[in-house]
PDB file of N, CA and C in Angstrom:
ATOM      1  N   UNK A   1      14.778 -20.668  21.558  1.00  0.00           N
ATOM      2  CA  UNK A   1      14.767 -20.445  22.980  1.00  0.00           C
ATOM      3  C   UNK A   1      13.497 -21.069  23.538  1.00  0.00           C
ATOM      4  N   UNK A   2      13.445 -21.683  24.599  1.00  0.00           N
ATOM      5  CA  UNK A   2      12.755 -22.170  25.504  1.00  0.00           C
ATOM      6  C   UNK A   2      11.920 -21.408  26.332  1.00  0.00           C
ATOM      7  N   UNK A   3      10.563 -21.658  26.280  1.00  0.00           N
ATOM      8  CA  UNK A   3       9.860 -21.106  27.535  1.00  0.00           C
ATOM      9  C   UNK A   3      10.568 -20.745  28.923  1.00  0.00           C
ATOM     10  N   UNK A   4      11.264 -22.327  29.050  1.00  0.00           N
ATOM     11  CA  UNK A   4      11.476 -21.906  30.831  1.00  0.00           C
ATOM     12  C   UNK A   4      13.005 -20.956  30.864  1.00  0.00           C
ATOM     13  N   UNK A   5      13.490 -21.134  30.062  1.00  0.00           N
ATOM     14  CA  UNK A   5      14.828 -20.261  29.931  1.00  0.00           C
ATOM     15  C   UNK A   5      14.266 -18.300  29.923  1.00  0.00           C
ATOM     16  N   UNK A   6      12.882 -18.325  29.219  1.00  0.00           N
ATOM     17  CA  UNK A   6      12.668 -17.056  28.999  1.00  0.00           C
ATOM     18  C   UNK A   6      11.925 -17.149  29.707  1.00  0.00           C
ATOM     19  N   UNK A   7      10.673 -17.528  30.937  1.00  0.00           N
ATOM     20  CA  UNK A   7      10.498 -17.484  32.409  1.00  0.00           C
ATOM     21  C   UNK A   7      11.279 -17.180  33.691  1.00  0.00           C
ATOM     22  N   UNK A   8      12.673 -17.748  33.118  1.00  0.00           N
ATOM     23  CA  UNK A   8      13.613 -17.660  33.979  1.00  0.00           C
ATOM     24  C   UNK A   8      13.869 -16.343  34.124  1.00  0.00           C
ATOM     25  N   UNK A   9      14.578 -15.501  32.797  1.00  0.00           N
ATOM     26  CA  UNK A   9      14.509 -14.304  32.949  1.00  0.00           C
ATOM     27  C   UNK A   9      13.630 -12.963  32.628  1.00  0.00           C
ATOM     28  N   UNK A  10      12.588 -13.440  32.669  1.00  0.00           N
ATOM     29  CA  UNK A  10      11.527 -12.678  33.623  1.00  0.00           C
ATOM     30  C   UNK A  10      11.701 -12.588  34.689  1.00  0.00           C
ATOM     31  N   UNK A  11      12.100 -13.647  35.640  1.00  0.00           N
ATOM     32  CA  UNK A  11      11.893 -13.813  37.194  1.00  0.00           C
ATOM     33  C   UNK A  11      12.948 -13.399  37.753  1.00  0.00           C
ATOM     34  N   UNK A  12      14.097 -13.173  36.971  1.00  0.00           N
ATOM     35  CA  UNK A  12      15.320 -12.556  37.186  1.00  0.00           C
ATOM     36  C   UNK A  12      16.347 -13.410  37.112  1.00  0.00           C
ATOM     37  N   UNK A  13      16.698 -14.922  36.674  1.00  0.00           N
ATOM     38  CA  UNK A  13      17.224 -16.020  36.973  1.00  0.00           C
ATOM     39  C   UNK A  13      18.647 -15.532  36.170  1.00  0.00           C
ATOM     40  N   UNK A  14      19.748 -15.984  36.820  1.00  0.00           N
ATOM     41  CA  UNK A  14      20.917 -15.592  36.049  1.00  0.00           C
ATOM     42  C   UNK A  14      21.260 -16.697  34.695  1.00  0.00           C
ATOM     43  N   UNK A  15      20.310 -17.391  34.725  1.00  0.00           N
ATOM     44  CA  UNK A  15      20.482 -18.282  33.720  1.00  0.00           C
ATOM     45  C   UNK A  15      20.448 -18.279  32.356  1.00  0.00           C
ATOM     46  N   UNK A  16      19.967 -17.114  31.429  1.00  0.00           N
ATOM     47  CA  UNK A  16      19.832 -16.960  30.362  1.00  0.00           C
ATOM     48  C   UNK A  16      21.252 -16.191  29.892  1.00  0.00           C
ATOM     49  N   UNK A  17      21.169 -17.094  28.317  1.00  0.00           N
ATOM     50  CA  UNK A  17      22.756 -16.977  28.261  1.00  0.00           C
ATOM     51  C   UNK A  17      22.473 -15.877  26.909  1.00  0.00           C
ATOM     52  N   UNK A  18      23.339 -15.020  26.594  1.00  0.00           N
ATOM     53  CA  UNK A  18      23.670 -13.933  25.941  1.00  0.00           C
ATOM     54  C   UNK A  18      22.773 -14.583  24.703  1.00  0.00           C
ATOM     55  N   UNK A  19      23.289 -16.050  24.150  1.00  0.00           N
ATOM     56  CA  UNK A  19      22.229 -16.120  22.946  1.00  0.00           C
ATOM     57  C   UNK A  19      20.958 -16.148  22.754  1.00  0.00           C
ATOM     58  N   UNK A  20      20.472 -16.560  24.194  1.00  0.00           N
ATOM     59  CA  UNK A  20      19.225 -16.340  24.130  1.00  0.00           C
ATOM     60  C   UNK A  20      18.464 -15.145  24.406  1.00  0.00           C
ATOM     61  N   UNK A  21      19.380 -14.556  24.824  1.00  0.00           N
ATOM     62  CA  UNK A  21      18.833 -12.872  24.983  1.00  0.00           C
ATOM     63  C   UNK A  21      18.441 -12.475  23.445  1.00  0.00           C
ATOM     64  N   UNK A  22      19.813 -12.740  22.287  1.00  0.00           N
ATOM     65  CA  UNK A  22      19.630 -12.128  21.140  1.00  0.00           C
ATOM     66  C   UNK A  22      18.768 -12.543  20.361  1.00  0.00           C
ATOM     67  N   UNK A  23      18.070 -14.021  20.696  1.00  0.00           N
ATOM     68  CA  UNK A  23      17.452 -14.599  20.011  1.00  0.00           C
ATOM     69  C   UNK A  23      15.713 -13.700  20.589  1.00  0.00           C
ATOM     70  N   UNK A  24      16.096 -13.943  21.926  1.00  0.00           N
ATOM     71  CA  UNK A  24      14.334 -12.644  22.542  1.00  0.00           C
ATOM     72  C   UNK A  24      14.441 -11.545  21.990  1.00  0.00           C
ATOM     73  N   UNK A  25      15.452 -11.087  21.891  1.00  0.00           N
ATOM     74  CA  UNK A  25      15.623  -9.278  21.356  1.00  0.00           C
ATOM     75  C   UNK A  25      15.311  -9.496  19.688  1.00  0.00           C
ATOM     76  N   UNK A  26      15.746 -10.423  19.309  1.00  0.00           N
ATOM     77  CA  UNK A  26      15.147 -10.317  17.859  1.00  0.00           C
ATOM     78  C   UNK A  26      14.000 -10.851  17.738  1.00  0.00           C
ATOM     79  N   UNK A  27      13.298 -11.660  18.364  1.00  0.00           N
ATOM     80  CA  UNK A  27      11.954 -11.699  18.403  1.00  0.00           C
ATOM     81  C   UNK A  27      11.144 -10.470  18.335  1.00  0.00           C
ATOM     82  N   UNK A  28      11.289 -10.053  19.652  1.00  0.00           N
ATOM     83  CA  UNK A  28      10.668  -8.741  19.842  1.00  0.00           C
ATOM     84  C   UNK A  28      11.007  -7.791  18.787  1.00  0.00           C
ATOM     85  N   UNK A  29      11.967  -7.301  18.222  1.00  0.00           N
ATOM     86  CA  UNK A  29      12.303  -6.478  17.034  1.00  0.00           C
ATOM     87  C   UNK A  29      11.381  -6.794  15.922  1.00  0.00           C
ATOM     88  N   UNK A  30      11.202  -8.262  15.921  1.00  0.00           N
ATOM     89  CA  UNK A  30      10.240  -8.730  14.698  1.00  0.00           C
ATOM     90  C   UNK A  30       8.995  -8.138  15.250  1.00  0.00           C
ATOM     91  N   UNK A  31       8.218  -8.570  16.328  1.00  0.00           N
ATOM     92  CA  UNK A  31       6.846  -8.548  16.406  1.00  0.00           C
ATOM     93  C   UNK A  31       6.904  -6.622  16.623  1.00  0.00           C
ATOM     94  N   UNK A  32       7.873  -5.810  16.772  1.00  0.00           N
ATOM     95  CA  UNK A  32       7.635  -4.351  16.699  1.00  0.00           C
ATOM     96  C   UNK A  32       7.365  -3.703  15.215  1.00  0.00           C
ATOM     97  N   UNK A  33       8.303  -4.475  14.383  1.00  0.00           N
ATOM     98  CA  UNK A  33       8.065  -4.312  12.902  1.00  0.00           C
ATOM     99  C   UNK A  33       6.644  -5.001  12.438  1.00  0.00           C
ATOM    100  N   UNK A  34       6.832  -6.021  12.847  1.00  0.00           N
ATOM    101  CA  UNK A  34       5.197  -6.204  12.898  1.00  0.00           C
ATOM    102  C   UNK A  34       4.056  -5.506  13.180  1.00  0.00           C
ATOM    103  N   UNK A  35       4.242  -4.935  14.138  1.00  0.00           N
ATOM    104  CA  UNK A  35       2.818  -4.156  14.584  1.00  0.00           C
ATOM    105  C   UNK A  35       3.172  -2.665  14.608  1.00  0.00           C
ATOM    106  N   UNK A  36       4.563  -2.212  13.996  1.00  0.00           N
ATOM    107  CA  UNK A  36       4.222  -0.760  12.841  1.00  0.00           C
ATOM    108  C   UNK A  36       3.839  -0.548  11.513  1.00  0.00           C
ATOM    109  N   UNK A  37       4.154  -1.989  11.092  1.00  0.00           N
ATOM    110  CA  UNK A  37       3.463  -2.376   9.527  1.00  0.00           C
ATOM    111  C   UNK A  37       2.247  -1.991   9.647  1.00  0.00           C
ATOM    112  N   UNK A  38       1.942  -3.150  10.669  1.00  0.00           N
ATOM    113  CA  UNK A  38       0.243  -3.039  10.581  1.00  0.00           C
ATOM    114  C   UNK A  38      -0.495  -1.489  11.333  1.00  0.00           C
ATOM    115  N   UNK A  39       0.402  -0.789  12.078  1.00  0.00           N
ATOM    116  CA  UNK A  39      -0.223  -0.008  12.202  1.00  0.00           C
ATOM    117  C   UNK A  39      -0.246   0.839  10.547  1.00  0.00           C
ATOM    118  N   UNK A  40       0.699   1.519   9.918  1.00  0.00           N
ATOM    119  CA  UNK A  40       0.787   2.019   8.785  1.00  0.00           C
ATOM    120  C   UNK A  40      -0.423   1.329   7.873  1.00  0.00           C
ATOM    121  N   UNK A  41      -0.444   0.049   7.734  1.00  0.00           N
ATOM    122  CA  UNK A  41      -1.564  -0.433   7.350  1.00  0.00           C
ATOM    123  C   UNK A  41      -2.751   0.097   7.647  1.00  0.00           C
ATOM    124  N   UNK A  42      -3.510   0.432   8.517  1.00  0.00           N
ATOM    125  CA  UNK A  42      -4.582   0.587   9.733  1.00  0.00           C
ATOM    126  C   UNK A  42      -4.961   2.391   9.207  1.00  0.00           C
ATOM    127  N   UNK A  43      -4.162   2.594   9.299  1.00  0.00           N
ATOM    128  CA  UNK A  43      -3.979   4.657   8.657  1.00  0.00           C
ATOM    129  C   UNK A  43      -4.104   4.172   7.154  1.00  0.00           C
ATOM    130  N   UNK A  44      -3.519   3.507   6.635  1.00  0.00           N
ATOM    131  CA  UNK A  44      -4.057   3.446   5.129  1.00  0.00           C
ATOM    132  C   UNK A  44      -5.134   3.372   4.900  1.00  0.00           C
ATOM    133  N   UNK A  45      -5.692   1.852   5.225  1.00  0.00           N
ATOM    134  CA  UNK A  45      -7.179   1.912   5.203  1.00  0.00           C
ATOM    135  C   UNK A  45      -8.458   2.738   5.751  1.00  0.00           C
ATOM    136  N   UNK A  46      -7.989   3.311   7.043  1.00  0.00           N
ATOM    137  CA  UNK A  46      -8.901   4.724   7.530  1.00  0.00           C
ATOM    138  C   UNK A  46      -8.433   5.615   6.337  1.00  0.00           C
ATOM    139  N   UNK A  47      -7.745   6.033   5.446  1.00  0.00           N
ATOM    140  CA  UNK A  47      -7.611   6.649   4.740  1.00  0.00           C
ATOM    141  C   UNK A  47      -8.562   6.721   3.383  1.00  0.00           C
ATOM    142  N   UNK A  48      -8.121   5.348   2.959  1.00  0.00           N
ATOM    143  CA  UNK A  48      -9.208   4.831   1.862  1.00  0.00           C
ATOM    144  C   UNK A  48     -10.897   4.798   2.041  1.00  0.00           C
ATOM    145  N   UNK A  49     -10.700   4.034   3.634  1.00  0.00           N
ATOM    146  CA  UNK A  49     -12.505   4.558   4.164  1.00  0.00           C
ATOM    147  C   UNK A  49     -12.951   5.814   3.588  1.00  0.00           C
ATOM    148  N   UNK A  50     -12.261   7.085   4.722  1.00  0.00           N
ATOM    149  CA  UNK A  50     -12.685   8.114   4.267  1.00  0.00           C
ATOM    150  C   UNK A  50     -12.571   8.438   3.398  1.00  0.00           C
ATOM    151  N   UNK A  51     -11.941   8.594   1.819  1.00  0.00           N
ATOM    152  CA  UNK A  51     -11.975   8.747   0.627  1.00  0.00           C
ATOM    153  C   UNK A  51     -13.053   8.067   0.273  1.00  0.00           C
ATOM    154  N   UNK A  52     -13.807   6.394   0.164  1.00  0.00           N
ATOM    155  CA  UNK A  52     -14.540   6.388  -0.175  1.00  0.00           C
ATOM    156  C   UNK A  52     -16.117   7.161   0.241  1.00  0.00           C
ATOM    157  N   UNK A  53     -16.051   7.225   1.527  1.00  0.00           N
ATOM    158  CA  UNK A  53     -17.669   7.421   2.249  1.00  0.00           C
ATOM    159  C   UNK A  53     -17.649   9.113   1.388  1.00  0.00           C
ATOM    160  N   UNK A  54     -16.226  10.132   1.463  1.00  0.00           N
ATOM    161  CA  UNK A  54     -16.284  11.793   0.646  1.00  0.00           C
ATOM    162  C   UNK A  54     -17.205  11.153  -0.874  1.00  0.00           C
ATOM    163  N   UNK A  55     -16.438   9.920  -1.311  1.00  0.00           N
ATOM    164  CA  UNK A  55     -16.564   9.881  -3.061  1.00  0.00           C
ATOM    165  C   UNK A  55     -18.424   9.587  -2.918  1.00  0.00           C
ATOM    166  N   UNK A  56     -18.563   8.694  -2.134  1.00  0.00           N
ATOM    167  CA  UNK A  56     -20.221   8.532  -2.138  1.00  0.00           C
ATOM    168  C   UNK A  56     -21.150   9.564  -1.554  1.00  0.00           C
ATOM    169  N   UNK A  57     -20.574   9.928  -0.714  1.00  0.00           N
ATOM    170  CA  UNK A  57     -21.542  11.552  -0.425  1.00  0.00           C
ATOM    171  C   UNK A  57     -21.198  12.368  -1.737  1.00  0.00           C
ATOM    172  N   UNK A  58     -20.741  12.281  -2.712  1.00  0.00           N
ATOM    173  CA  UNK A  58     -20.484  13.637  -3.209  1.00  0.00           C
ATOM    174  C   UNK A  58     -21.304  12.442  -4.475  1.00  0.00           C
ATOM    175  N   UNK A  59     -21.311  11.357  -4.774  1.00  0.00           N
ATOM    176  CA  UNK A  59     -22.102  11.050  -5.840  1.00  0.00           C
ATOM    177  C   UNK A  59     -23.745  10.449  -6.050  1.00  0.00           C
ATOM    178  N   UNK A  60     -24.017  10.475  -4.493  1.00  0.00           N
ATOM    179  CA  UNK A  60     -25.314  11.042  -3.472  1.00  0.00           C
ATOM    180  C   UNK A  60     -26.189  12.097  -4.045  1.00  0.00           C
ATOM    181  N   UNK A  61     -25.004  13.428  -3.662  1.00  0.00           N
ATOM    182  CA  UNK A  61     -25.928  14.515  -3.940  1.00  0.00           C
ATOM    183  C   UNK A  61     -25.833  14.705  -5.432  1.00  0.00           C
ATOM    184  N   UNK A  62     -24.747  13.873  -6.095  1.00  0.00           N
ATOM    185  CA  UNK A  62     -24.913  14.308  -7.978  1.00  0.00           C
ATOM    186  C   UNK A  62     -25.789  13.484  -8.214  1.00  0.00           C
ATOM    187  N   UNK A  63     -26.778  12.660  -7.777  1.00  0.00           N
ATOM    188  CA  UNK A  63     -28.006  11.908  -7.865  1.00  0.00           C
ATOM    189  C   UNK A  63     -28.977  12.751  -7.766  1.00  0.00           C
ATOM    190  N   UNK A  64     -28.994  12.909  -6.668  1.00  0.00           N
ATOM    191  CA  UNK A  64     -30.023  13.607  -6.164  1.00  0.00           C
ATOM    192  C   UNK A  64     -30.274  14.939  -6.917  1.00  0.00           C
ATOM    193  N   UNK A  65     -29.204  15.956  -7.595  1.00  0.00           N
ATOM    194  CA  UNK A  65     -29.346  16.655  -8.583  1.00  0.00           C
ATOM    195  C   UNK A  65     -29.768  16.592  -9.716  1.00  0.00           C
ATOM    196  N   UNK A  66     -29.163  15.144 -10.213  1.00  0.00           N
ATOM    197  CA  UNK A  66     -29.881  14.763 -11.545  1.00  0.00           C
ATOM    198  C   UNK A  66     -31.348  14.519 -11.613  1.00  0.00           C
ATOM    199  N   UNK A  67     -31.602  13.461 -10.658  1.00  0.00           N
ATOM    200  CA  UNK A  67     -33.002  13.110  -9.975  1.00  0.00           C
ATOM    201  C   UNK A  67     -34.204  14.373  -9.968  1.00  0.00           C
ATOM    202  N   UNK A  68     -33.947  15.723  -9.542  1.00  0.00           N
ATOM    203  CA  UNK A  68     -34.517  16.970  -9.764  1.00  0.00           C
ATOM    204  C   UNK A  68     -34.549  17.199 -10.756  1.00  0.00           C
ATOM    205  N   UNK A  69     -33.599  17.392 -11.800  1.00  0.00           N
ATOM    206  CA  UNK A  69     -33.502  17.718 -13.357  1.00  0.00           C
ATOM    207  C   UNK A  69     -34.802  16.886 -14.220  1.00  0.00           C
ATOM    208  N   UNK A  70     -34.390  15.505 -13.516  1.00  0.00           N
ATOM    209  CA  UNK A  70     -35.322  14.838 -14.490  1.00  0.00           C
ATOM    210  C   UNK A  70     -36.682  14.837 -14.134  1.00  0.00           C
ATOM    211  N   UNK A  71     -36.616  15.252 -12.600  1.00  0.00           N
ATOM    212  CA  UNK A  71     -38.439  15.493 -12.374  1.00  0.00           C
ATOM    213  C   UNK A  71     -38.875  16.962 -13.085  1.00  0.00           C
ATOM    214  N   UNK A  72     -37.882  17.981 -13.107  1.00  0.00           N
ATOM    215  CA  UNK A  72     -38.453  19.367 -13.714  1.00  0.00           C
ATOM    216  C   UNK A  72     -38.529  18.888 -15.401  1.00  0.00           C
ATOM    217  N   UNK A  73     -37.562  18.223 -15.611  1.00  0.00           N
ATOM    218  CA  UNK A  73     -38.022  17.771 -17.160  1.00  0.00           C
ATOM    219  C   UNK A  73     -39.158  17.076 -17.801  1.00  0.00           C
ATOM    220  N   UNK A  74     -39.838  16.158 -16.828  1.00  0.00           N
ATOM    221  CA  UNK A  74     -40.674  15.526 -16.928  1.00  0.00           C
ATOM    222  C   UNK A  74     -41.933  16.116 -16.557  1.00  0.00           C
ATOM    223  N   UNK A  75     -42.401  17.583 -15.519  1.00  0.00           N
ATOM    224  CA  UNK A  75     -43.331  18.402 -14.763  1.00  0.00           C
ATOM    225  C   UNK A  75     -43.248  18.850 -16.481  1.00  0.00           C
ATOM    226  N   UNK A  76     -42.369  19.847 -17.000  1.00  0.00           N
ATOM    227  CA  UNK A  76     -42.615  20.348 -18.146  1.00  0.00           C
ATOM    228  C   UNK A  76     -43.078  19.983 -19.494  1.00  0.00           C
ATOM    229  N   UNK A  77     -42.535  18.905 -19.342  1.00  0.00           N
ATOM    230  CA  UNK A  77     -43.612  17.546 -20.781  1.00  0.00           C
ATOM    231  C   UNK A  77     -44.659  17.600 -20.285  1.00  0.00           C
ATOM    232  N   UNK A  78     -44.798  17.311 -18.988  1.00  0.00           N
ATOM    233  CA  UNK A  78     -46.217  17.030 -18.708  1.00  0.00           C
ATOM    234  C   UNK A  78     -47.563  18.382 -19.130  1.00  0.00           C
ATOM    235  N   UNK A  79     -46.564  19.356 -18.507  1.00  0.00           N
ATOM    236  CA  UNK A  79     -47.464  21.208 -18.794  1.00  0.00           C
ATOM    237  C   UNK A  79     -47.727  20.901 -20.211  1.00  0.00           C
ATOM    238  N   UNK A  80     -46.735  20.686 -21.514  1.00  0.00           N
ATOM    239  CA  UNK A  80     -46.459  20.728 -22.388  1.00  0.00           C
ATOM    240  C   UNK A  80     -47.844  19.886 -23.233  1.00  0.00           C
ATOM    241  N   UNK A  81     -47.939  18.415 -22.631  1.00  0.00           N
ATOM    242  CA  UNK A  81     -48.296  17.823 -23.159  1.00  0.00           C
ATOM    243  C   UNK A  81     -50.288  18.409 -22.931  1.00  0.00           C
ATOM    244  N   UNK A  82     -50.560  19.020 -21.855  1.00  0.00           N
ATOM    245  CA  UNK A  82     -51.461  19.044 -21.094  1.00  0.00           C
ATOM    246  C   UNK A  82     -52.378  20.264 -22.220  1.00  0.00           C
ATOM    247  N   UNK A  83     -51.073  21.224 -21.887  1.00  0.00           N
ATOM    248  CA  UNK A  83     -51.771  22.776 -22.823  1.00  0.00           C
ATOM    249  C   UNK A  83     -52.032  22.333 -24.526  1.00  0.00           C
ATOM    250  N   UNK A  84     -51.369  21.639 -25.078  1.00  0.00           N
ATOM    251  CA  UNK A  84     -51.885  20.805 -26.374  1.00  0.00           C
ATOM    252  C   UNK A  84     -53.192  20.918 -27.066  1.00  0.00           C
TER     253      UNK A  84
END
């Protein structure tokens, strides 16, 4: 289908003939499947975002826990080594 054929009926022109209607209507059907894909897409990946940013806050603070462990382990060698 042609621009001016599908200008035409925009503008209201009686000129567009049934095939070219079906040929616009399946256009448009495509670009709707198109852009529910991609929306479904779009929620996936906000999905995966937030799963990752939970997985790194939560292996953040198991740092930061260990990180304490190993400074109280190391304060106590140190007492250890000191009282000697």
């Amino acid at each position: 289908m042609n621009l001016i054929v599908a200008a035409d009926f925009l503008h209201g022109e009686p000129n567009m003939r049934e095939q070219d209607f079906q040929a616009l209507s399946g256009h448009l059907e495509q670009l709707l499947a198109r852009y529910h894909a991609s929306q479904q897409h779009c929620t996936a990946l906000e999905a995966r975002i937030q799963a990752l940013e939970n997985e790194r806050e939560d292996l953040k603070h198991r740092n930061e826990v260990a990180r304490d462990r190993v400074e109280a382990i190391i304060t106590r060698l140190k007492a250890l080594d000191t009282s000697s």
